[in-house]
Protein backbone atom coordinates (compact mmCIF):
# COMPACT_ATOMS: atom_id res chain seq x y z
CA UNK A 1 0.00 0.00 0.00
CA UNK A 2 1.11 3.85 -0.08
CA UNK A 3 1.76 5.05 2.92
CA UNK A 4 0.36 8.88 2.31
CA UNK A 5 -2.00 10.66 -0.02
CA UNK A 6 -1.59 14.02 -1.39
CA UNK A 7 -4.07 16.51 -0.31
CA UNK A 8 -3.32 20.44 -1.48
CA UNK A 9 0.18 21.33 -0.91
CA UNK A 10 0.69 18.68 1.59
CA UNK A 11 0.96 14.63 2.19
CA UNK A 12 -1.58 13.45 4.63
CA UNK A 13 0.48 10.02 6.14
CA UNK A 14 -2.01 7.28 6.53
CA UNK A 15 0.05 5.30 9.00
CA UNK A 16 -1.77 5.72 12.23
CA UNK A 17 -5.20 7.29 13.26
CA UNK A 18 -3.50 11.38 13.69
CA UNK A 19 -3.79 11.68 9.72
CA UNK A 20 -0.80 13.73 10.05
CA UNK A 21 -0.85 16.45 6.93
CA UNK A 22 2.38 17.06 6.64
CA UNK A 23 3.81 20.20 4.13
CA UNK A 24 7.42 19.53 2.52
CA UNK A 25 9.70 19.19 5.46
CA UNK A 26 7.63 18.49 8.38
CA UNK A 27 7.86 15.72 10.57
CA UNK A 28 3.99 14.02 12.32
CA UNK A 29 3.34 13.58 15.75
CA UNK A 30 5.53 10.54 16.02
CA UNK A 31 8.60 12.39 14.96
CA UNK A 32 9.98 9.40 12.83
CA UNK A 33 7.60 10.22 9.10
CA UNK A 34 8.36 13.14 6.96
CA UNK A 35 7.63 14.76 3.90
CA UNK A 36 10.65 14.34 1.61
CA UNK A 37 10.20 15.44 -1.80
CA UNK A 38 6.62 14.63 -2.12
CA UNK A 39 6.72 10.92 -0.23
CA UNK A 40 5.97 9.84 3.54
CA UNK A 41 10.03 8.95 4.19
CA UNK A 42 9.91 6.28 7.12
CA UNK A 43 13.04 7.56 9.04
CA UNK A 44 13.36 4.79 11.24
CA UNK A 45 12.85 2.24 8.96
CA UNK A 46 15.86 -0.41 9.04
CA UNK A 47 17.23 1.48 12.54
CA UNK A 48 16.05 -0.44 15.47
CA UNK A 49 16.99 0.76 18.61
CA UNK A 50 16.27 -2.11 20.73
CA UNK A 51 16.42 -6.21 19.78
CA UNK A 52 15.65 -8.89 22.16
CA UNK A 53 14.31 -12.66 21.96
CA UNK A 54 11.62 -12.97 24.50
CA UNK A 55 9.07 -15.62 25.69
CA UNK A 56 6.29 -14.93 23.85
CA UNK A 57 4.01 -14.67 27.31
CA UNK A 58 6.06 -10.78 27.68
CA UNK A 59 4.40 -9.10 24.77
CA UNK A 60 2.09 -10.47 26.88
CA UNK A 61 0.11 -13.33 25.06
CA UNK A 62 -1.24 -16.46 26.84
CA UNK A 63 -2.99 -18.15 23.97
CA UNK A 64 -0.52 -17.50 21.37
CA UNK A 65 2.31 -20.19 20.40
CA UNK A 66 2.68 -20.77 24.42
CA UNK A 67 6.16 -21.23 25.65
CA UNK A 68 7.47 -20.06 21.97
CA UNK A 69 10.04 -17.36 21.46
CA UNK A 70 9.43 -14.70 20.05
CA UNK A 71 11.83 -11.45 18.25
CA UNK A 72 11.00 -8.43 19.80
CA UNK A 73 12.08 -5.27 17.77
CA UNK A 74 11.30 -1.66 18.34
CA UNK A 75 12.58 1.99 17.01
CA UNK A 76 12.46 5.47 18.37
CA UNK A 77 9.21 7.74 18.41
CA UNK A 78 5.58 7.12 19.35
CA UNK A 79 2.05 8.80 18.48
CA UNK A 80 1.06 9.21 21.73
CA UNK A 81 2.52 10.81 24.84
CA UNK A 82 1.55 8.56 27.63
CA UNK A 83 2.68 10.25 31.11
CA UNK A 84 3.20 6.75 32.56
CA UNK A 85 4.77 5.15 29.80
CA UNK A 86 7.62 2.33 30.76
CA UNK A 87 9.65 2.84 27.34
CA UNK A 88 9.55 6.74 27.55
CA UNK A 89 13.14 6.76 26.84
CA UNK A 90 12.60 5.44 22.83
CA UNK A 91 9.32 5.97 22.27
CA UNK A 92 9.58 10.19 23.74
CA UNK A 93 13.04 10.22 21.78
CA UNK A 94 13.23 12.70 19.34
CA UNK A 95 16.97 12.29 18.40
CA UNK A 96 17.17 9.84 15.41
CA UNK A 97 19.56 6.33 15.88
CA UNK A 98 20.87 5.90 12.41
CA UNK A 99 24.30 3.83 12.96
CA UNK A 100 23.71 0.84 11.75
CA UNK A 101 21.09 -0.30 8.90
CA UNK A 102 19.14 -3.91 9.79
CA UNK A 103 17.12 -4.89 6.90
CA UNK A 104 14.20 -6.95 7.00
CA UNK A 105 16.38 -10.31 5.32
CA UNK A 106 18.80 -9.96 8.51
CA UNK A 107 15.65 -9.67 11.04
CA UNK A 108 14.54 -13.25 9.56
CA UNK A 109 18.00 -14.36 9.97
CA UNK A 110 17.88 -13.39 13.47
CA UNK A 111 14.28 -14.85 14.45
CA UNK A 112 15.87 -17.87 12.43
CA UNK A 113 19.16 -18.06 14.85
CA UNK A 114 17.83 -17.75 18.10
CA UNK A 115 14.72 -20.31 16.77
CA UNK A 116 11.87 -17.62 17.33
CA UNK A 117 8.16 -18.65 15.86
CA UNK A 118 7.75 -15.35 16.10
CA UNK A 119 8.55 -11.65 15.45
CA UNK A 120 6.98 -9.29 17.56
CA UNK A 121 6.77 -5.42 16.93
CA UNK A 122 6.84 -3.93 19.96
CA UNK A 123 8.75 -1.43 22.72
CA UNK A 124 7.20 1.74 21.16
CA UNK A 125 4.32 2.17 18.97
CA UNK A 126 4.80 0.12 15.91
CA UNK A 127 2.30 1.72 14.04
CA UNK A 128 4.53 4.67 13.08
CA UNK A 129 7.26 2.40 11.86
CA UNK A 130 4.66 -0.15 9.42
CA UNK A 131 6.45 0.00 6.71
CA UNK A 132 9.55 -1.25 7.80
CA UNK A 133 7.62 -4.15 10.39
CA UNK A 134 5.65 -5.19 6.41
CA UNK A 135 8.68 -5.85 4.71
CA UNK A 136 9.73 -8.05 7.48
CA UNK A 137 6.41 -9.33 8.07
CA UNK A 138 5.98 -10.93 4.63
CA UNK A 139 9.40 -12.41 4.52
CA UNK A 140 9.00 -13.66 8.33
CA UNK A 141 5.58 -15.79 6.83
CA UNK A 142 7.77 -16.99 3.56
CA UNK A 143 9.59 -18.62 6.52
CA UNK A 144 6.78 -19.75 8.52
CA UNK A 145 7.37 -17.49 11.20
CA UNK A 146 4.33 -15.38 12.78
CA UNK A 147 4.07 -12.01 13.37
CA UNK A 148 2.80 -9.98 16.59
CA UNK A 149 1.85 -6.37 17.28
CA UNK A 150 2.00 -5.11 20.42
CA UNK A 151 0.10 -1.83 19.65
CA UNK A 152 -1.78 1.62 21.59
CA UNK A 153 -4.45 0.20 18.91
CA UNK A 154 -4.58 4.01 17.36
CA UNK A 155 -3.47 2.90 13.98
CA UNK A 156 -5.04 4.11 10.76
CA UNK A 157 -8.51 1.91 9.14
CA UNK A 158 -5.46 1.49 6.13
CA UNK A 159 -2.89 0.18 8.21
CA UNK A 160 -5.82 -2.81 9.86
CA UNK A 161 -7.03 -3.72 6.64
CA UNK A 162 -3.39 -4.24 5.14
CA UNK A 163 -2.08 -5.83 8.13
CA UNK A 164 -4.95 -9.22 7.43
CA UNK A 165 -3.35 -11.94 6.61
CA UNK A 166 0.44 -10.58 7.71
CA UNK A 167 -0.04 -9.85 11.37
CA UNK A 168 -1.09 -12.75 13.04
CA UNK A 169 -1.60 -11.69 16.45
CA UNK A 170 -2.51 -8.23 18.52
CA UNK A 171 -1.66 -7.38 22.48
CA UNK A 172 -3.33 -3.98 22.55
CA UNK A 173 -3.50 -0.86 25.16
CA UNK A 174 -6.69 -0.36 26.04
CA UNK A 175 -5.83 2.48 28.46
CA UNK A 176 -8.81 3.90 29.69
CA UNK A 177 -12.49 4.09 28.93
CA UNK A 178 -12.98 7.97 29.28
CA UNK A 179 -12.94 10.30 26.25
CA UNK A 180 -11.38 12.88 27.91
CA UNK A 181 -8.09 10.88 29.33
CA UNK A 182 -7.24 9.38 26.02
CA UNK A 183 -7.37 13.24 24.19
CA UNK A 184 -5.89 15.11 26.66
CA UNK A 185 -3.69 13.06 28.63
CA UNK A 186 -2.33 10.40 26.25
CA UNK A 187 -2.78 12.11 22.91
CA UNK A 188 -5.16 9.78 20.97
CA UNK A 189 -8.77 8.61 21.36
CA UNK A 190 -10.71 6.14 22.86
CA UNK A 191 -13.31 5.88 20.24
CA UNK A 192 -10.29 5.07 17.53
CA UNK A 193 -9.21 2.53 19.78
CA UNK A 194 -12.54 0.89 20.38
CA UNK A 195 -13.37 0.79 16.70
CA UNK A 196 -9.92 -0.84 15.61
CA UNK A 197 -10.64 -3.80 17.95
CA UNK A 198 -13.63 -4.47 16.14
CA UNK A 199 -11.61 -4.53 13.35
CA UNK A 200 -9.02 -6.37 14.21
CA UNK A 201 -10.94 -8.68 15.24
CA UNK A 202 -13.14 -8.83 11.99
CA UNK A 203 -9.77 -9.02 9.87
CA UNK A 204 -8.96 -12.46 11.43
CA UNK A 205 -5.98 -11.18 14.02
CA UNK A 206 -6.52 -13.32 17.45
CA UNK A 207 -6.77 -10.22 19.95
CA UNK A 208 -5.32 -9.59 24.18
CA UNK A 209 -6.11 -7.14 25.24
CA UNK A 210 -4.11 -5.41 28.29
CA UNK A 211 -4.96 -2.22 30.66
CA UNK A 212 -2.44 -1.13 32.81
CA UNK A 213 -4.01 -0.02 36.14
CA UNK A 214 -2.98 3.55 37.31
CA UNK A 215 -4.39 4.56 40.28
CA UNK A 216 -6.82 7.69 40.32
CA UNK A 217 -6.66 7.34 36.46
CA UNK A 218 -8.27 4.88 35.38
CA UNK A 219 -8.92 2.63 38.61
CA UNK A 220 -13.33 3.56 39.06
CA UNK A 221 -15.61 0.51 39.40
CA UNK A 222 -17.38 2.17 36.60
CA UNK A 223 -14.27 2.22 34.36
CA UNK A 224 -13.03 -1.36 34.20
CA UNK A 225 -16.26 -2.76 34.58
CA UNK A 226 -17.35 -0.75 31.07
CA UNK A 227 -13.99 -1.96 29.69
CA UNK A 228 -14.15 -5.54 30.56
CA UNK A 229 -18.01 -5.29 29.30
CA UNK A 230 -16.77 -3.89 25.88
CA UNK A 231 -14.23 -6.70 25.25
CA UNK A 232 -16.76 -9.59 25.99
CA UNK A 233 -19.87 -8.14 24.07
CA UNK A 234 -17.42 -6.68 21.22
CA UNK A 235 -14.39 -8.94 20.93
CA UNK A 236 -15.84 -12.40 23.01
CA UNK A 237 -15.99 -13.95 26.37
CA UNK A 238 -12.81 -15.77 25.40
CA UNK A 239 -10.64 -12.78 24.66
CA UNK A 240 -7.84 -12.49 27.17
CA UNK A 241 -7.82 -9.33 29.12
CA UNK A 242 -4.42 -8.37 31.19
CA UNK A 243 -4.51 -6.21 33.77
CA UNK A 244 -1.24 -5.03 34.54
CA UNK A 245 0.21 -3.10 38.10
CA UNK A 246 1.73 0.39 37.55
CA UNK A 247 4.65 1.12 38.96
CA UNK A 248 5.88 4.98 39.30
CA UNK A 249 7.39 5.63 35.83
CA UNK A 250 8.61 8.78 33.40
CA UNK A 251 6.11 11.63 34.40
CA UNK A 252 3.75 9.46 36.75
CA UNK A 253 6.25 9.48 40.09
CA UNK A 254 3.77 10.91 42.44
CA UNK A 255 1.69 8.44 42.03
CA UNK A 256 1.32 4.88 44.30
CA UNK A 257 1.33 1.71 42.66
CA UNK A 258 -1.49 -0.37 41.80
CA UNK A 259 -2.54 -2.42 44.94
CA UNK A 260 -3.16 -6.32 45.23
CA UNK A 261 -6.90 -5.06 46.15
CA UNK A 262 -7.77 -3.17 42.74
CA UNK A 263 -6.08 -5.85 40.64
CA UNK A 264 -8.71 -8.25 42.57
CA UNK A 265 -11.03 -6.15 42.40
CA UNK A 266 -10.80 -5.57 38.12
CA UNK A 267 -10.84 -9.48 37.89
CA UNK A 268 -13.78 -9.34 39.43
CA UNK A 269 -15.51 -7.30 37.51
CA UNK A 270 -14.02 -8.96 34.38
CA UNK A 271 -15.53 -12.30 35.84
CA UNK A 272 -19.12 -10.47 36.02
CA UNK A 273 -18.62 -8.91 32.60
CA UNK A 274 -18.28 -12.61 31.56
CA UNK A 275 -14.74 -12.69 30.34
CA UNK A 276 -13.51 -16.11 30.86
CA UNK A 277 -9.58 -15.85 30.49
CA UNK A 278 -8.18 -12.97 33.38
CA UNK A 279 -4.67 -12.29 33.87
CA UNK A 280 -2.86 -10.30 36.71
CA UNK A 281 0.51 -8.81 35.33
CA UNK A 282 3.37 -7.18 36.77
CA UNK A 283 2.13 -8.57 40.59
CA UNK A 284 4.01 -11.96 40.47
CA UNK A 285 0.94 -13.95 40.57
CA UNK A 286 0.34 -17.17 39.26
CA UNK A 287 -2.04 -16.78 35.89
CA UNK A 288 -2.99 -20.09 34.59
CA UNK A 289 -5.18 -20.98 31.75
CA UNK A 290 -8.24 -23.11 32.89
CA UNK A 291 -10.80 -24.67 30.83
CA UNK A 292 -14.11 -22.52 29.91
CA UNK A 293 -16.03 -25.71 30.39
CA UNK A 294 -14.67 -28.22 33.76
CA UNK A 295 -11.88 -25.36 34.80
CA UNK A 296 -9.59 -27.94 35.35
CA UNK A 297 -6.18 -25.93 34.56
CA UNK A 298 -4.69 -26.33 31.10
CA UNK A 299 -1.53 -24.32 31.11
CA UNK A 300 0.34 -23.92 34.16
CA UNK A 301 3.11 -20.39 34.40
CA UNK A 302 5.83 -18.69 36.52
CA UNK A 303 5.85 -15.26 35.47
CA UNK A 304 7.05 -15.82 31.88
CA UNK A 305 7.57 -19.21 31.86
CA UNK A 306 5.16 -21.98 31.22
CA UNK A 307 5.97 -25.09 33.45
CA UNK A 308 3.19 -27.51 32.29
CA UNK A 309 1.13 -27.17 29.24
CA UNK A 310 -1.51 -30.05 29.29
CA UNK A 311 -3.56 -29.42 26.25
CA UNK A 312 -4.22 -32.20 23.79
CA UNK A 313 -4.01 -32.50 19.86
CA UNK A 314 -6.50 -29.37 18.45
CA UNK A 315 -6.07 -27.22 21.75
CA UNK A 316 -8.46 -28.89 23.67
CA UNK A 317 -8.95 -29.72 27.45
CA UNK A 318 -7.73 -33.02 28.07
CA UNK A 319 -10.53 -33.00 30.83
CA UNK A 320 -13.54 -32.55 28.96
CA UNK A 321 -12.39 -31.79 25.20
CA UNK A 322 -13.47 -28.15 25.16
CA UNK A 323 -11.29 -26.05 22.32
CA UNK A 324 -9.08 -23.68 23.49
CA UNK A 325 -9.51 -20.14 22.28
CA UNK A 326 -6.33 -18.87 20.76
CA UNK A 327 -3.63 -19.72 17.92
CA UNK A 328 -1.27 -23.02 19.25
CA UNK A 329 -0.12 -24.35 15.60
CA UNK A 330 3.31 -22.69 14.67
């Protein structure tokens, strides 16, 4: 796909939901896409800043390729300016890392060496830098290797629809469920976000969803309950929701961390919303899968590691035979 449409005098870059329109020169929100010479130039594309192999439960997903590896890559910038945010140093960076080019073939290489089943775009918002995670996504299938986005879920209706059938999987931020938050504090918007689930979903990418807890921010009975309510009636009972501890971080130092109580208290209402799969990050609690149907427990974790993994052929419960919701064939 292009990446921009010209409009007037300017490009208008169709990589995320800002629509930056961008005259000859000028850089969008995310700092890393410019006009050059009548294109959308992708300035991070081939510059990684940060490279890791991972277990594939960090990005996090639970019912994705369990106890797989997967590639993590990320660049500099990001489209939104999340106060909290754990990666501020790349993703707020405005200074670009150019020293050393990676192209897509050597990514593959890499996900090859280290035996990774998948490559996951990740560590800022990888929205801003598509075109560079496409190339490698297409070669990374040629080699039967999956790809992941681990996404704010503010990404342009153009970016979804030519992600289907190259991104295989989606951990997204749902952050909040107040209008007023996402513009103001975070720099997007929560009706965006909402909509792109749907359409993830609908494009045939299996879908986490995680929101990080932050105490006075997003922490209301009212709020989680309407966000765990939106991902079963919208995305499915069996969608995983993660909800994740804040810890003091970037402009967010004042604030406590999330307590054992709330983190309770959100599963709860997930459990009355009707989600069936509930996970507690960043607390070090145990989060095992357990069967929809006789709960017996299916896959078995330590933080990122998965110590017993019980399912039988087709993902189902060796119990009872209910299917597992997810993607477990590499």
């Amino acid at each position: 796909m292009n990446y921009f449409k010209a409009e007037g005098s300017r490009l208008v870059c169709l990589l995320c939901a800002h629509y930056c329109h961008l005259k000859e020169g000028q850089r969008g929100i995310c700092g890393v896409n410019q006009n050059v010479e009548g294109t959308i130039k992708n300035l991070v594309y081939g510059f990684p800043v940060t490279l890791h192999v991972d277990p594939v439960e960090k990005k996090p997903l639970y019912h994705f390729l369990p106890d797989t590896r997967a590639l993590s890559l990320g660049t500099i910038g990001c489209n939104f300016v999340c106060p909290f945010c754990q990666n501020w140093s790349i993703s707020q960076e405005k200074t670009l890392h150019v020293k050393e080019f990676i192209a897509p073939e050597q990514i593959i290489e890499m996900a090859l060496k280290y035996e990774c089943a998948s490559i996951a775009y990740t560590y800022n918002e990888p929205t801003i830098f598509y075109p560079y995670a496409h190339d490698i996504a297409l070669l990374a299938h040629e080699r039967g290797i999956k790809n992941i986005f681990v996404t704010n879920g503010f990404e342009s209706h153009e970016v979804i629809d030519d992600m289907k059938g190259i991104i295989d999987a989606a951990n997204v931020d749902l952050k909040s469920f107040n209008h007023d938050y996402y513009k103001k504090e975070l720099g997007g918007g929560l009706e965006t976000v909402l909509e792109n689930l749907k359409q993830f979903k609908r494009n045939g990418i299996w879908i986490e969803v995680t929101t990080l807890i932050v105490p006075s921010k997003n922490d209301s009975d009212a709020e989680l309950g309407a966000i765990a309510s939106f991902i079963a009636k919208e995305l499915g009972e069996e969608t995983p929701w993660h909800i994740s501890a804040f810890h003091p971080d970037y402009h967010e130092h004042s604030l406590s961390a999330t307590p054992i109580e709330t983190l309770k208290r959100a599963e709860t209402l997930g459990k009355a919303a009707g989600l069936k799969h509930i996970y507690i990050g960043n607390a070090g609690l145990e989060n095992p899968t357990r069967c929809v149907t006789c709960n017996a427990v299916l896959i078995k974790r330590y933080r990122f590691d998965v110590m017993e993994n019980h399912l039988i052929e087709d993902a189902r419960c060796p119990t009872c035979k209910t299917k597992l919701a997810g993607v477990f064939d590499e």
